[in-house]
C-alpha atoms as a PDB file:
ATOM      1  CA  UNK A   1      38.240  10.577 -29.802  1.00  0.00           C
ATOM      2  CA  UNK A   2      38.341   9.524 -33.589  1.00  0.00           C
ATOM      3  CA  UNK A   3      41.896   9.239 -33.271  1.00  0.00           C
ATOM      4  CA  UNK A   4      41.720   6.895 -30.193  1.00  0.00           C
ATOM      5  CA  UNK A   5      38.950   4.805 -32.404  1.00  0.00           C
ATOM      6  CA  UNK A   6      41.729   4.778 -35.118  1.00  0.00           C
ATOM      7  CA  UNK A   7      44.453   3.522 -32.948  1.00  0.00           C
ATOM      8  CA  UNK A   8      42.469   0.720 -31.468  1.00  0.00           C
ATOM      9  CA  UNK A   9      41.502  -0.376 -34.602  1.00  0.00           C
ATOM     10  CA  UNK A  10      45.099  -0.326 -35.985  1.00  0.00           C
ATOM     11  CA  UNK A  11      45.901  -2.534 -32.420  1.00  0.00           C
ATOM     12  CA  UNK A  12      42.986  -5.247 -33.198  1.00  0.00           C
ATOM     13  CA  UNK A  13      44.618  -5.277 -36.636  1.00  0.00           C
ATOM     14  CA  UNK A  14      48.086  -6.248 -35.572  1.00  0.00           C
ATOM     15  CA  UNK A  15      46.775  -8.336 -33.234  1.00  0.00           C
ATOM     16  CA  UNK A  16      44.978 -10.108 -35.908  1.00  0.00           C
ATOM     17  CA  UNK A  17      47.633 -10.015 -38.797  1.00  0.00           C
ATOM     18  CA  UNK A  18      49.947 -12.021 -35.650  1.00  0.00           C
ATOM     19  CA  UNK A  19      47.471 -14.373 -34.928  1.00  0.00           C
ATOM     20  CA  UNK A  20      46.347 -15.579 -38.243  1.00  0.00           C
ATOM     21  CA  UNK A  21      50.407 -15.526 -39.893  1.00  0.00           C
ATOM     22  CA  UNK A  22      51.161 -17.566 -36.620  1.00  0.00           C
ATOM     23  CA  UNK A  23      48.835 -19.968 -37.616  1.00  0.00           C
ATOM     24  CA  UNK A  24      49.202 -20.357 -40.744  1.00  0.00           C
ATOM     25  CA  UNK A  25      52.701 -20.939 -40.572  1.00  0.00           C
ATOM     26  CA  UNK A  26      52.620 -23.490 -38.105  1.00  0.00           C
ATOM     27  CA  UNK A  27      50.738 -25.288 -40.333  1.00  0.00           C
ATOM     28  CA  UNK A  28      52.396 -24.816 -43.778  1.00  0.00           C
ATOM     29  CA  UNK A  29      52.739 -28.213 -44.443  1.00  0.00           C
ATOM     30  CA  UNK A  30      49.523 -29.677 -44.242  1.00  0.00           C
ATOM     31  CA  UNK A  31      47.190 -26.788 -46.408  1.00  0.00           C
ATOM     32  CA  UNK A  32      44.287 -27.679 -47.719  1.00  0.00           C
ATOM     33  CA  UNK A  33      43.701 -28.314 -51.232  1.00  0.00           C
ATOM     34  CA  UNK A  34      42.476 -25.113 -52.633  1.00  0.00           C
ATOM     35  CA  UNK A  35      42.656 -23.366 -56.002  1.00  0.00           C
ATOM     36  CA  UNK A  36      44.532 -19.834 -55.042  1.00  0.00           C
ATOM     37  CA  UNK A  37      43.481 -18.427 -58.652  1.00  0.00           C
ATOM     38  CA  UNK A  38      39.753 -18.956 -58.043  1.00  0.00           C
ATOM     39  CA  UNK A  39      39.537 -18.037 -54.255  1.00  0.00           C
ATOM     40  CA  UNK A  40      41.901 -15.009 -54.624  1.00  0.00           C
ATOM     41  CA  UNK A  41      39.577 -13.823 -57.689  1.00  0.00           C
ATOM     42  CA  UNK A  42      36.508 -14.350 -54.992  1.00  0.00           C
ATOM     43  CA  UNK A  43      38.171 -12.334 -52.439  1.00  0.00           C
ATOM     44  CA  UNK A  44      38.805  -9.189 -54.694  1.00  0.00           C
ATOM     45  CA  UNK A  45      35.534  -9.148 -55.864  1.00  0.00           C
ATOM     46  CA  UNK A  46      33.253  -9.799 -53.088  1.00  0.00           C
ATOM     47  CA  UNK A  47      35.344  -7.365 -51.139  1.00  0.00           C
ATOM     48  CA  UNK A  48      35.311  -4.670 -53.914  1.00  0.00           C
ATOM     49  CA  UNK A  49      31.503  -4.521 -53.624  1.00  0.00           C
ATOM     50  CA  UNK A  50      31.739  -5.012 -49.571  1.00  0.00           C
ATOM     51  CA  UNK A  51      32.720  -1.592 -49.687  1.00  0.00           C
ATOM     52  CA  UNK A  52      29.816  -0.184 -51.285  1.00  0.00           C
ATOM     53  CA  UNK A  53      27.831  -1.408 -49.487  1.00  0.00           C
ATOM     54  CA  UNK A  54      26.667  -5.071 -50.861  1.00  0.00           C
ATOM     55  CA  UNK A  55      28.242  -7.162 -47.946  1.00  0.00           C
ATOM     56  CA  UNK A  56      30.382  -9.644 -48.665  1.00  0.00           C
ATOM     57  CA  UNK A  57      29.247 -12.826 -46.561  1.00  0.00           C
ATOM     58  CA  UNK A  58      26.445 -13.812 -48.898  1.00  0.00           C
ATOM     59  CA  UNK A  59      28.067 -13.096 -51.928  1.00  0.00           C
ATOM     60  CA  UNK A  60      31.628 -14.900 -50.954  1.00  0.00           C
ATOM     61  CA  UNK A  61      29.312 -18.125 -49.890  1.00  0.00           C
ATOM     62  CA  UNK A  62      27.729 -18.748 -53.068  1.00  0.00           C
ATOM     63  CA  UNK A  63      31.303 -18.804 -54.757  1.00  0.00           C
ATOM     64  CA  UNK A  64      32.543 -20.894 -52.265  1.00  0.00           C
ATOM     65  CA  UNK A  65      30.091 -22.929 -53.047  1.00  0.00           C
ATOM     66  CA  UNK A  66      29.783 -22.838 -56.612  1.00  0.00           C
ATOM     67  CA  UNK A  67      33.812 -23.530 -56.967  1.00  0.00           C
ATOM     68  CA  UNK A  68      34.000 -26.053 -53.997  1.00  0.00           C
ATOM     69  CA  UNK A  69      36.568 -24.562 -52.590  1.00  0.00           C
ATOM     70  CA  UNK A  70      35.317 -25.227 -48.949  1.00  0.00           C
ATOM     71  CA  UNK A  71      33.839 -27.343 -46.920  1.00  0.00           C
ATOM     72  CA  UNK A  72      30.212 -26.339 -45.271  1.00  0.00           C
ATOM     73  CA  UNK A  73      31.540 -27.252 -42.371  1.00  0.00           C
ATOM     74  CA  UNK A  74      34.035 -24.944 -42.151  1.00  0.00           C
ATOM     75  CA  UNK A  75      32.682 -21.981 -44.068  1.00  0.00           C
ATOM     76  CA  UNK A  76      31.587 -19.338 -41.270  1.00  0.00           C
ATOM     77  CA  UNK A  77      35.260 -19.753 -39.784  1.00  0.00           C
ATOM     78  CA  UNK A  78      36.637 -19.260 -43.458  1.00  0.00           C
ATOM     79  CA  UNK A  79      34.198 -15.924 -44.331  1.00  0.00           C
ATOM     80  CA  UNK A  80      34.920 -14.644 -40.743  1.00  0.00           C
ATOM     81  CA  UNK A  81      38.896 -15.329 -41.147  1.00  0.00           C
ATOM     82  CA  UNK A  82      39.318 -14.079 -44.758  1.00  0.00           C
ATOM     83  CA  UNK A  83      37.294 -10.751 -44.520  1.00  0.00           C
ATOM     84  CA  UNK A  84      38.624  -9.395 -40.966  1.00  0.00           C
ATOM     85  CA  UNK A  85      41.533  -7.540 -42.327  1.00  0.00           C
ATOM     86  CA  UNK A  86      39.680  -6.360 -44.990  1.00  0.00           C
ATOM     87  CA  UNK A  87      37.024  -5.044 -42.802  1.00  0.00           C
ATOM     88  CA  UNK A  88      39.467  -3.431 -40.502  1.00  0.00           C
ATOM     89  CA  UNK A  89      41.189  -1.994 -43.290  1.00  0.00           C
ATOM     90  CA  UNK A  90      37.732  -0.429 -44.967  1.00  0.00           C
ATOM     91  CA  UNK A  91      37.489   0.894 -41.096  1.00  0.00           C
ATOM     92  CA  UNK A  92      40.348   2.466 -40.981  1.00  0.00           C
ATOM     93  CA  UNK A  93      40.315   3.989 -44.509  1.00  0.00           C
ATOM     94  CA  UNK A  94      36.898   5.577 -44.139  1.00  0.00           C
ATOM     95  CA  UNK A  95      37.213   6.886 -40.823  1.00  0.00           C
ATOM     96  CA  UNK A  96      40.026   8.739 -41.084  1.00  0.00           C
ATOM     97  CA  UNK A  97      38.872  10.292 -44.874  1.00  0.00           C
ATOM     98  CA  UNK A  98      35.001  10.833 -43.816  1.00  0.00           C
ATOM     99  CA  UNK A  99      34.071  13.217 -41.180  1.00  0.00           C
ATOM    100  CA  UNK A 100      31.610  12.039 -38.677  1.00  0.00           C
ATOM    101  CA  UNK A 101      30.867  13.894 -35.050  1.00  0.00           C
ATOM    102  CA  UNK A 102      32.887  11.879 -32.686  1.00  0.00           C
ATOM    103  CA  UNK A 103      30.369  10.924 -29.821  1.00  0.00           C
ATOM    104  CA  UNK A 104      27.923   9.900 -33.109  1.00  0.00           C
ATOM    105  CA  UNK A 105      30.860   7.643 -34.428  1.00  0.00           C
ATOM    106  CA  UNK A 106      31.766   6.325 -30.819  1.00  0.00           C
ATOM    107  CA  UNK A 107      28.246   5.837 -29.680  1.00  0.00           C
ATOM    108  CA  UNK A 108      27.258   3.773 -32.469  1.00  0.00           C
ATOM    109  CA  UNK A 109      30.361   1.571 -32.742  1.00  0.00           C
ATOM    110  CA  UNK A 110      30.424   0.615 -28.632  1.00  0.00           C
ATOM    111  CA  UNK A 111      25.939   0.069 -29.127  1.00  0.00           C
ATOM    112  CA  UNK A 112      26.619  -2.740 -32.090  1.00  0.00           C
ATOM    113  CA  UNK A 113      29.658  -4.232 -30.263  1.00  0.00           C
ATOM    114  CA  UNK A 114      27.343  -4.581 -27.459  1.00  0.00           C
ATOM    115  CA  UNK A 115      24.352  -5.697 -29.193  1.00  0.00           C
ATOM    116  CA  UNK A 116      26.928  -8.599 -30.460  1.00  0.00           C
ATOM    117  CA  UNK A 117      27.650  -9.677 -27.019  1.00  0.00           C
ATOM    118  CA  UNK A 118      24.867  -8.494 -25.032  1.00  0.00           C
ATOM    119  CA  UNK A 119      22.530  -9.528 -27.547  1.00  0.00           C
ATOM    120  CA  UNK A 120      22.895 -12.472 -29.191  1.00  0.00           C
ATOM    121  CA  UNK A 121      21.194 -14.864 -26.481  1.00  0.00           C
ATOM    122  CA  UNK A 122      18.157 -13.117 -27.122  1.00  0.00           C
ATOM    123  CA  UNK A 123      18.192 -12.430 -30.789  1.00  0.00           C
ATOM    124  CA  UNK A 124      18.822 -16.090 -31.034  1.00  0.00           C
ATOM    125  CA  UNK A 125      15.495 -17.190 -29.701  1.00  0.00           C
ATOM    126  CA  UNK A 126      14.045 -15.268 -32.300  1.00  0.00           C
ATOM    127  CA  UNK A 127      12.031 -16.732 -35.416  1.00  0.00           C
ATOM    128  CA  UNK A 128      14.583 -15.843 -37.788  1.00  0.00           C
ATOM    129  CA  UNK A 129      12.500 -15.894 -40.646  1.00  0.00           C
ATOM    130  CA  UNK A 130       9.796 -12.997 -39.256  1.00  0.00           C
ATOM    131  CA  UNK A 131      13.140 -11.026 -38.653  1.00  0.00           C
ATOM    132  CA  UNK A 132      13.855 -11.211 -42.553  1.00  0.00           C
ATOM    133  CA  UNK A 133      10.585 -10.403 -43.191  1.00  0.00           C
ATOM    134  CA  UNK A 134      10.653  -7.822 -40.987  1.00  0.00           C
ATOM    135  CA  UNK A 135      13.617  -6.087 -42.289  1.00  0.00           C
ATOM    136  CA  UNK A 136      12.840  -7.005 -46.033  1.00  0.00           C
ATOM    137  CA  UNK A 137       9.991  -4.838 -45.793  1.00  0.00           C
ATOM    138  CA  UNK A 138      11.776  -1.722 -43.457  1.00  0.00           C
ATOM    139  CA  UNK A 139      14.345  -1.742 -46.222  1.00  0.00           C
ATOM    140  CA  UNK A 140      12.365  -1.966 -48.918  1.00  0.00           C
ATOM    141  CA  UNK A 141      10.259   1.311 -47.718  1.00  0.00           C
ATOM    142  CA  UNK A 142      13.682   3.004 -46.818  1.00  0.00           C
ATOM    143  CA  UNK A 143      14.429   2.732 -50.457  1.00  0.00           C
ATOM    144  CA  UNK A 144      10.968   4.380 -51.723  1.00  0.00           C
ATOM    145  CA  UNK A 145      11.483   7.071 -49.534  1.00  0.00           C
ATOM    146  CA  UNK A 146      15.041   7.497 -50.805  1.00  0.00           C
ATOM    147  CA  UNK A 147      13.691   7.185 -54.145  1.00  0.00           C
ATOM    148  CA  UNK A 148      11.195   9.711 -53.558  1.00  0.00           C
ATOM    149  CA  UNK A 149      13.767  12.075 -52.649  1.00  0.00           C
ATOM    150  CA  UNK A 150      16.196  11.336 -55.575  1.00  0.00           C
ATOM    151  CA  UNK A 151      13.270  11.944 -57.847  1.00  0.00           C
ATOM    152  CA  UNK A 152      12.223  15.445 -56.278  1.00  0.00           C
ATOM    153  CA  UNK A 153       9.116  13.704 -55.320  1.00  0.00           C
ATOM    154  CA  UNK A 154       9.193  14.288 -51.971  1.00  0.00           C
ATOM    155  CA  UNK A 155      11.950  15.750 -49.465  1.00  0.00           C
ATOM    156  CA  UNK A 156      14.263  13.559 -47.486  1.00  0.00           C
ATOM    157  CA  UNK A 157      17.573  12.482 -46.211  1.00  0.00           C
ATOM    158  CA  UNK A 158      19.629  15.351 -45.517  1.00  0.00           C
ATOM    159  CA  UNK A 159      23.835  16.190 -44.701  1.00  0.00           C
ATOM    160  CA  UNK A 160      24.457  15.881 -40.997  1.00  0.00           C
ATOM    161  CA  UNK A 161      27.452  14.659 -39.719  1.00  0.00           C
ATOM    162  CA  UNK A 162      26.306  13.902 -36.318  1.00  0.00           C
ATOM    163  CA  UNK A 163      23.163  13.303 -34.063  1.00  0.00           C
ATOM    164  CA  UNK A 164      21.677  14.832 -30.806  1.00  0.00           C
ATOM    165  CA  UNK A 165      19.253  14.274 -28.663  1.00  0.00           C
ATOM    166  CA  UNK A 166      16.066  11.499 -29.225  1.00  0.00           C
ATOM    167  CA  UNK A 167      17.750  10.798 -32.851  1.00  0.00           C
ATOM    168  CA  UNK A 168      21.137  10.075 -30.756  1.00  0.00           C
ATOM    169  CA  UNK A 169      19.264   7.704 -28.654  1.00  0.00           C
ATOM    170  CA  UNK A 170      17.332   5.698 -31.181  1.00  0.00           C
ATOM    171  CA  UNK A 171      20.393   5.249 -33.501  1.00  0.00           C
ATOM    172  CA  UNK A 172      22.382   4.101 -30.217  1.00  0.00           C
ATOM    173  CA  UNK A 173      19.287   1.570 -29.978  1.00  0.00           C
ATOM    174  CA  UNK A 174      18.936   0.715 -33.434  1.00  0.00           C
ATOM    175  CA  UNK A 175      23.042  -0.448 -33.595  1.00  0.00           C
ATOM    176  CA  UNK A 176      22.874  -2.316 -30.895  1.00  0.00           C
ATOM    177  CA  UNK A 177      19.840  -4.075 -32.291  1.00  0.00           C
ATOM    178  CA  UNK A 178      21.721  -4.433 -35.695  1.00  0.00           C
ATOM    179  CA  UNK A 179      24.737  -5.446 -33.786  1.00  0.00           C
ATOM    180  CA  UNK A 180      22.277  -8.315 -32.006  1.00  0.00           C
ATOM    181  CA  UNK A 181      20.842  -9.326 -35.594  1.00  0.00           C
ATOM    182  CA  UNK A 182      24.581 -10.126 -37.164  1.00  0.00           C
ATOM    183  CA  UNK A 183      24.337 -13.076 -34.419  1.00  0.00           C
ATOM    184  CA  UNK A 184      21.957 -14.499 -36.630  1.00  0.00           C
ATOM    185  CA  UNK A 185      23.624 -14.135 -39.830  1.00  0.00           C
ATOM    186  CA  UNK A 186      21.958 -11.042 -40.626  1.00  0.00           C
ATOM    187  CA  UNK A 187      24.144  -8.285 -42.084  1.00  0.00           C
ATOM    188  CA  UNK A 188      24.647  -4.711 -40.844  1.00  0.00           C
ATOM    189  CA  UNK A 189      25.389  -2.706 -43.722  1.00  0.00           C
ATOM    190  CA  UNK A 190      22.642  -2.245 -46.050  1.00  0.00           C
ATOM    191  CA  UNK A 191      20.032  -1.901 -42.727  1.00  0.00           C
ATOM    192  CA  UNK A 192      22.766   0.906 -41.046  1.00  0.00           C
ATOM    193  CA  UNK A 193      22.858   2.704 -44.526  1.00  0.00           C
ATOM    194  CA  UNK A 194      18.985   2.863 -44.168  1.00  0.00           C
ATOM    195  CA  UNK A 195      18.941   4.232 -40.343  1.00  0.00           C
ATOM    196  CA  UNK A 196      21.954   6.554 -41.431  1.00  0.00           C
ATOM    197  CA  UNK A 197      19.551   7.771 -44.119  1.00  0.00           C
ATOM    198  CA  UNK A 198      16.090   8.051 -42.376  1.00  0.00           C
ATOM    199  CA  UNK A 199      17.149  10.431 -39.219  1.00  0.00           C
ATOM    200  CA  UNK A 200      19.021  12.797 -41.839  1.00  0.00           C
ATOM    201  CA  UNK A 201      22.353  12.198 -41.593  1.00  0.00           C
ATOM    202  CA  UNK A 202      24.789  12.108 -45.393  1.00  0.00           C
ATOM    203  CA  UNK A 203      25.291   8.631 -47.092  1.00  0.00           C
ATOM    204  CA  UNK A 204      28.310   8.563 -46.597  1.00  0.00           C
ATOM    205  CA  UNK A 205      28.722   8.987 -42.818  1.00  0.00           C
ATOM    206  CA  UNK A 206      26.968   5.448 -43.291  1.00  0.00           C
ATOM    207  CA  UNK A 207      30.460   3.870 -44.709  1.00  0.00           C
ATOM    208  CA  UNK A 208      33.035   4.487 -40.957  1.00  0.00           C
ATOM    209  CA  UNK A 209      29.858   3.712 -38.794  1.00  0.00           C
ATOM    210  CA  UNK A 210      28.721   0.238 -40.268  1.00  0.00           C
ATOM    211  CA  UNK A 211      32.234  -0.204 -41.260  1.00  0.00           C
ATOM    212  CA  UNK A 212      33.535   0.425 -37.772  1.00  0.00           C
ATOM    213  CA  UNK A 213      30.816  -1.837 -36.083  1.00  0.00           C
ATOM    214  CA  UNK A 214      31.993  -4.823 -38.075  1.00  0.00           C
ATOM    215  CA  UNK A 215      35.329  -4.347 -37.628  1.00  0.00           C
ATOM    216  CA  UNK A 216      35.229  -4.146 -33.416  1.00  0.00           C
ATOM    217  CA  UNK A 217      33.105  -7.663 -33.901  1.00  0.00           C
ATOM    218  CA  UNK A 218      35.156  -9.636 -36.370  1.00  0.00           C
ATOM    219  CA  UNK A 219      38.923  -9.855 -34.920  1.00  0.00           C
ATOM    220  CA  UNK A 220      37.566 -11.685 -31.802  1.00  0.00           C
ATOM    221  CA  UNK A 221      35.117 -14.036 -33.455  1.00  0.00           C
ATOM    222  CA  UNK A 222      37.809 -14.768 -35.822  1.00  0.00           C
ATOM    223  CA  UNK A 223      40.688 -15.279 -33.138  1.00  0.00           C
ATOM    224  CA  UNK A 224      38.163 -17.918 -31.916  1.00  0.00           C
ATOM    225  CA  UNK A 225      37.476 -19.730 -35.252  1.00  0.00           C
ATOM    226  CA  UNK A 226      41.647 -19.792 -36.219  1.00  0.00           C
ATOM    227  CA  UNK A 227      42.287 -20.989 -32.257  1.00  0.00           C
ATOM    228  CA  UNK A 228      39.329 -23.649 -32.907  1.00  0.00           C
ATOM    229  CA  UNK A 229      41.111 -24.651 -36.570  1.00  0.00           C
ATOM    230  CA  UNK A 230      37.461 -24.092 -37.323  1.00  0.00           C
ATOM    231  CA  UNK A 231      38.510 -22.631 -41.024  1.00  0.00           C
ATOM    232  CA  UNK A 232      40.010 -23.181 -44.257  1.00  0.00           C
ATOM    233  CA  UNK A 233      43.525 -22.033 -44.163  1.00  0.00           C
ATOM    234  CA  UNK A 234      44.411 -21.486 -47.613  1.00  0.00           C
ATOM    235  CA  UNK A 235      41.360 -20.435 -48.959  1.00  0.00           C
ATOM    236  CA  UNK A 236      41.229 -17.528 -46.140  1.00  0.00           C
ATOM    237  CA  UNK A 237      44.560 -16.209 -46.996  1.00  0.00           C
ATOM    238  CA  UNK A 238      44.176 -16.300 -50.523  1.00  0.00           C
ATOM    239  CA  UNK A 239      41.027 -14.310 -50.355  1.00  0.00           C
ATOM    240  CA  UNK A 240      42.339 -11.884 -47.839  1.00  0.00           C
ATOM    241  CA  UNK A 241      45.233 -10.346 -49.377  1.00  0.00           C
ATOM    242  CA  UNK A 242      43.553  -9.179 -52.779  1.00  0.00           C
ATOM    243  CA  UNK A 243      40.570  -8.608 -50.842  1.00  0.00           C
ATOM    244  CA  UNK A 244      43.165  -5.739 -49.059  1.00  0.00           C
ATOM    245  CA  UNK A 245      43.588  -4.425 -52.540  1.00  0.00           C
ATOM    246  CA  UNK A 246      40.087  -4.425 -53.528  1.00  0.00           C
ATOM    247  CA  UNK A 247      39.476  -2.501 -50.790  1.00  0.00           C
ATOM    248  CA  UNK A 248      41.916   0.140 -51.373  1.00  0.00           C
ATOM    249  CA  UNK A 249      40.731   0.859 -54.770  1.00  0.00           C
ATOM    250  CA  UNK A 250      37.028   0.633 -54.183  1.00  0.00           C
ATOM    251  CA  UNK A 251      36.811   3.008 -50.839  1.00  0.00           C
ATOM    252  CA  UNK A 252      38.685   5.620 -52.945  1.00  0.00           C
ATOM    253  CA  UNK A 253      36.129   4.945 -55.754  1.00  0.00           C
ATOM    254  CA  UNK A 254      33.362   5.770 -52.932  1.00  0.00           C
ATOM    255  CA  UNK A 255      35.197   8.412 -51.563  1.00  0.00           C
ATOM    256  CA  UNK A 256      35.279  10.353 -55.059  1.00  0.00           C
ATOM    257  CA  UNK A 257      31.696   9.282 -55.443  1.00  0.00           C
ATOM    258  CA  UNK A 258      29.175  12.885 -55.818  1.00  0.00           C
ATOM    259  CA  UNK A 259      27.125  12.593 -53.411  1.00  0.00           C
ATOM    260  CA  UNK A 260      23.831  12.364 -55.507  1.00  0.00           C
ATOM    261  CA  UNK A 261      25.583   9.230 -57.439  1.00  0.00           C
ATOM    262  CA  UNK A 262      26.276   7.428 -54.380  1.00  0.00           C
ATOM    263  CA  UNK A 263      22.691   7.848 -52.960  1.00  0.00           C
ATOM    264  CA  UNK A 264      22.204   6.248 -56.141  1.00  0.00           C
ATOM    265  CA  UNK A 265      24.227   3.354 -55.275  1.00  0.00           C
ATOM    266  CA  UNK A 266      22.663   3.199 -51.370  1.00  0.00           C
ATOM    267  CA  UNK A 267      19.060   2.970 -53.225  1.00  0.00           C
ATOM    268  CA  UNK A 268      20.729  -0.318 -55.304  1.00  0.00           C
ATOM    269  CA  UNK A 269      22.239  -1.898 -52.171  1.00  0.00           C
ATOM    270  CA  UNK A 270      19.163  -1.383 -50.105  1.00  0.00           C
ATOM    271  CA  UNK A 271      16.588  -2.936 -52.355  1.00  0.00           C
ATOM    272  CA  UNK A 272      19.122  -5.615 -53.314  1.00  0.00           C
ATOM    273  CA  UNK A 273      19.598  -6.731 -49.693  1.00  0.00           C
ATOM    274  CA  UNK A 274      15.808  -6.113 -48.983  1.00  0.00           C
ATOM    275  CA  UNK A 275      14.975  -9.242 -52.198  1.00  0.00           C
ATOM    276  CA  UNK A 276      17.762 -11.295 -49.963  1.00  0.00           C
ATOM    277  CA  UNK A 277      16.119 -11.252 -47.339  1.00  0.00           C
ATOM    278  CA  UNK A 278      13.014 -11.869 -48.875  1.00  0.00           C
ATOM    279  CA  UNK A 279      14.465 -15.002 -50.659  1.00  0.00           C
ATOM    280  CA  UNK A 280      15.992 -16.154 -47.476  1.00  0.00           C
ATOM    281  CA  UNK A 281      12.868 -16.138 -45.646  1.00  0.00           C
ATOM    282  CA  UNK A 282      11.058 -17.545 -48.264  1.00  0.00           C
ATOM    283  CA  UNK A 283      13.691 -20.374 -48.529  1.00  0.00           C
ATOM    284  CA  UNK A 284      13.646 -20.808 -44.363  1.00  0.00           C
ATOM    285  CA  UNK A 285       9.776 -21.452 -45.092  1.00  0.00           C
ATOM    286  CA  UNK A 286      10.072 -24.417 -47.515  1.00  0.00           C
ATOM    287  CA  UNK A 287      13.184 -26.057 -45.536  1.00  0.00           C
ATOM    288  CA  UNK A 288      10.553 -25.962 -42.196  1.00  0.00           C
ATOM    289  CA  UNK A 289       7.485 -27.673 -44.475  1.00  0.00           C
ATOM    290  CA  UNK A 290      10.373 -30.204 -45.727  1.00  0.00           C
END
């Protein structure tokens, strides 16, 4: 079963790679005008960190923004375009090298696709700023406890592989609700590394599940964007391809990681993505008043 997950992923990749080159191509002559040096140095770092576990959407727009190297109006299409073969790549990488139980892995993956699809009309009517709040504070607890264990204060997390039974069911439920949440711009990573953590399972069986999820979404949101022109050509390519290298170094990095180091690292990424969310709430709040 991991094996067919593999192979489908490397399909959506080739399909992708065709796509986007196809594009691009055709329109070679008319590029935008974009610095390669600063958007290629943006697409190495945000997707170093991406792989442990920071995301790289938030991260990648304040560059982007910073450097005006895009437009606004074309900035979704542009962090969509730039980081799918990066994400498929991380997918691929992490799970063939990390060992999760195959209906676990499979389970998961199909529950966020279909929270993406299924999902989204209803996710959309919600108040996105009580869903920041929301998860602000889940994630914020998730790190105490995970704290608590690192420090031998209390006992938690544990080294499954896989799940069974009611914990099955409610990480099934929880994906698809993640899955649903991306809709709205919120990211899956730091909140899967938090469910991964609370029903038991290793950190690390975290990386192919929220890894896979993202990259089953991406390739057909992005198809749409690059069909639509919706995105900055150069600036997409140019962050892409050292983003593939970034990748490749940094998932061996995490791969090497002791396992007591990269809870570590989880603990960082959660907390850090529990202030964003904060901030972007709070923001939300004063745009409404204005």
């Amino acid at each position: 079963m991991t094996v067919a997950i593999w192979i489908a992923l490397v399909i959506l990749s080739l399909f992708f790679i065709y796509i986007l080159s196809k594009d691009f191509i055709k329109h070679l002559n008319v590029l935008e005008n974009v610095s390669v040096v600063k958007t290629a140095c943006i697409g190495f770092v945000v997707n170093f960190f991406d792989v442990l576990g920071i995301g790289a959407f938030a991260p990648q727009t304040a560059l982007l923004k910073f450097t005006k190297q895009t437009e606004d109006r074309v900035l979704p299409g542009t962090l969509n375009v730039a980081n799918t073969i990066p994400v498929l790549i991380q997918a691929l990488i992490f799970i063939r090298i990390v060992e999760v139980e195959p209906i676990t892995l499979l389970t998961m993956l199909l529950s966020a696709a279909g929270g993406a699809v299924l999902g989204a009309g209803i996710v959309a009517k919600l108040a996105v700023r009580k869903i920041q709040l929301t998860m602000g504070f889940a994630l914020l607890v998730t790190a105490f406890f995970m704290l608590s264990g690192q420090m031998e204060w209390i006992q938690g997390g544990g080294e499954a592989i896989g799940l069974t039974g009611w914990k099955l069911a409610l990480a099934v439920g929880a994906n698809f609700i993640l899955g649903a949440l991306m809709t709205v711009g919120i990211g899956l990573y730091a909140p899967c590394m938090a469910l991964i953590y609370a029903l038991g399972m290793s950190p690390i069986v975290a990386f192919p599940i929220m890894m896979g999820s993202c990259a089953f979404l991406m390739p057909p949101a992005s198809a749409k964007f690059i069909k639509e022109g919706a995105y900055n050509r150069k600036a997409a390519v140019s962050m892409a391809i050292p983003g593939i290298i970034a990748v490749l170094i940094a998932a061996f990095l995490v791969k090497s990681l002791p396992l007591g180091t990269l809870r570590w690292v989880v603990i960082v990424v959660i907390i850090y993505t529990s202030f964003v969310m904060f901030k972007s709430a709070l923001k939300r709040k004063v745009e409404v008043q204005a």
